[in-house]
Every structure is written in structure tokens, then in C-alpha cells.
Protein backbone atom coordinates (compact mmCIF):
# COMPACT_ATOMS: atom_id res chain seq x y z
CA UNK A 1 91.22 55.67 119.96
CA UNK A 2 92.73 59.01 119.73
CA UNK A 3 96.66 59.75 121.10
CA UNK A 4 98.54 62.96 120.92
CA UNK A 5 101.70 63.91 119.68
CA UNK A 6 104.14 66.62 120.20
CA UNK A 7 104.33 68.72 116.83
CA UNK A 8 108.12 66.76 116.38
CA UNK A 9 106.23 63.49 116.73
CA UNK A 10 103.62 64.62 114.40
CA UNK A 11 106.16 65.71 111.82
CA UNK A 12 109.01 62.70 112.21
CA UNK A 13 106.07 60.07 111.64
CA UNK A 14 104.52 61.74 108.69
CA UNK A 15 107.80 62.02 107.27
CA UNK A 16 108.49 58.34 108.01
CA UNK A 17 104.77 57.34 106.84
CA UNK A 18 105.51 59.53 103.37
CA UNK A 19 109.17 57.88 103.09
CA UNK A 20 108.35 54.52 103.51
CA UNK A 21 105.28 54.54 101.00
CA UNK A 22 102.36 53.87 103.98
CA UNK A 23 99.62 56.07 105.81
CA UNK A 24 100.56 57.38 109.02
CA UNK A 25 97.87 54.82 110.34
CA UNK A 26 100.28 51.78 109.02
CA UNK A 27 103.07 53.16 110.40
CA UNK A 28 101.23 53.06 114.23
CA UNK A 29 99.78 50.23 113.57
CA UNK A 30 102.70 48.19 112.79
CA UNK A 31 105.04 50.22 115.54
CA UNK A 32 102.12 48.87 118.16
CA UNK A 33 102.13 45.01 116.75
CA UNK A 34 106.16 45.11 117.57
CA UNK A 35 105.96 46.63 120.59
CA UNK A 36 103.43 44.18 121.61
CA UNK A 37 105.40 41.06 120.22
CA UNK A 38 108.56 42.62 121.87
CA UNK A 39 106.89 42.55 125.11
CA UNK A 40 105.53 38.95 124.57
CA UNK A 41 109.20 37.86 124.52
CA UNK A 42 110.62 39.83 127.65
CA UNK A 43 111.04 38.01 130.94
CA UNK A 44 110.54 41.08 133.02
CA UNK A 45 107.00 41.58 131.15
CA UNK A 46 106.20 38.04 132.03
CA UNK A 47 107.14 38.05 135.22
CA UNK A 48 105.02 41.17 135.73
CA UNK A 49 102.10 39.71 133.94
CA UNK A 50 102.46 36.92 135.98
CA UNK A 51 102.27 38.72 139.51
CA UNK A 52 99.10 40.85 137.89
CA UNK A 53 97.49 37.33 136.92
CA UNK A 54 98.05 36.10 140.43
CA UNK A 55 97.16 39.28 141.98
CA UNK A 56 93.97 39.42 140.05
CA UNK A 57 92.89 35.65 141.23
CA UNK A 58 93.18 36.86 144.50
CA UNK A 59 90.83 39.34 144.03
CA UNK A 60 88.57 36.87 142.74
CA UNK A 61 88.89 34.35 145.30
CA UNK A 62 88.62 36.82 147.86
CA UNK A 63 85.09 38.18 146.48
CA UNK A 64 83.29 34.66 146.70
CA UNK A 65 84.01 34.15 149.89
């Protein structure tokens, strides 16, 4: 997977990556596993994930018929 930073974003997570002893590939790595549980947690993601899930079935149903 590739993503692409602004030259500030480049910079700040290098110099957080250096700080904090890690690779810069840590640092994403573990800013992506919170975000992820943070999401897991939040009602408005459920709910969302929820309509997706239904909307998806739909889809489904609709297809074998």
C-alpha cells in the first residue's frame, strides 16, 4: 500500500518515529490499529456499518431473484 504525505506530514512523523525510538512504519501502523479500535467503539460508525450491512443484503437478495 503506498499513501502520500504533504512534506509537513512527512517531516512531523519522522520526527515522531525518531523521538519515540520506532520506524516510521510502527508509528502508521499503530496510528491505523487505534483509529480502527476507535471506530469499533463509536455509535455513529455502527450505526453506519449497520445501514451498509443492510444495504448490502439488499443487494444480494435482490440479485437472486
Amino acid at each position: 500500500m503506498t499513501i502520500r504525505l504533504s512534506a509537513e506530514q512527512a517531516e512531523a512523523l519522522h520526527t515522531v518515529a525518531t523521538v519515540d525510538g520506532m520506524a516510521v512504519t510502527q508509528v502508521i501502523r499503530a496510528a491505523i490499529a487505534q483509529h480502527i479500535e476507535q471506530r469499533k467503539v463509536d455509535p455513529a460508525f455502527q450505526d453506519g456499518l449497520r445501514e451498509r450491512i443492510e444495504r448490502a443484503q439488499l443487494l444480494l437478495v435482490s440479485e437472486k431473484k
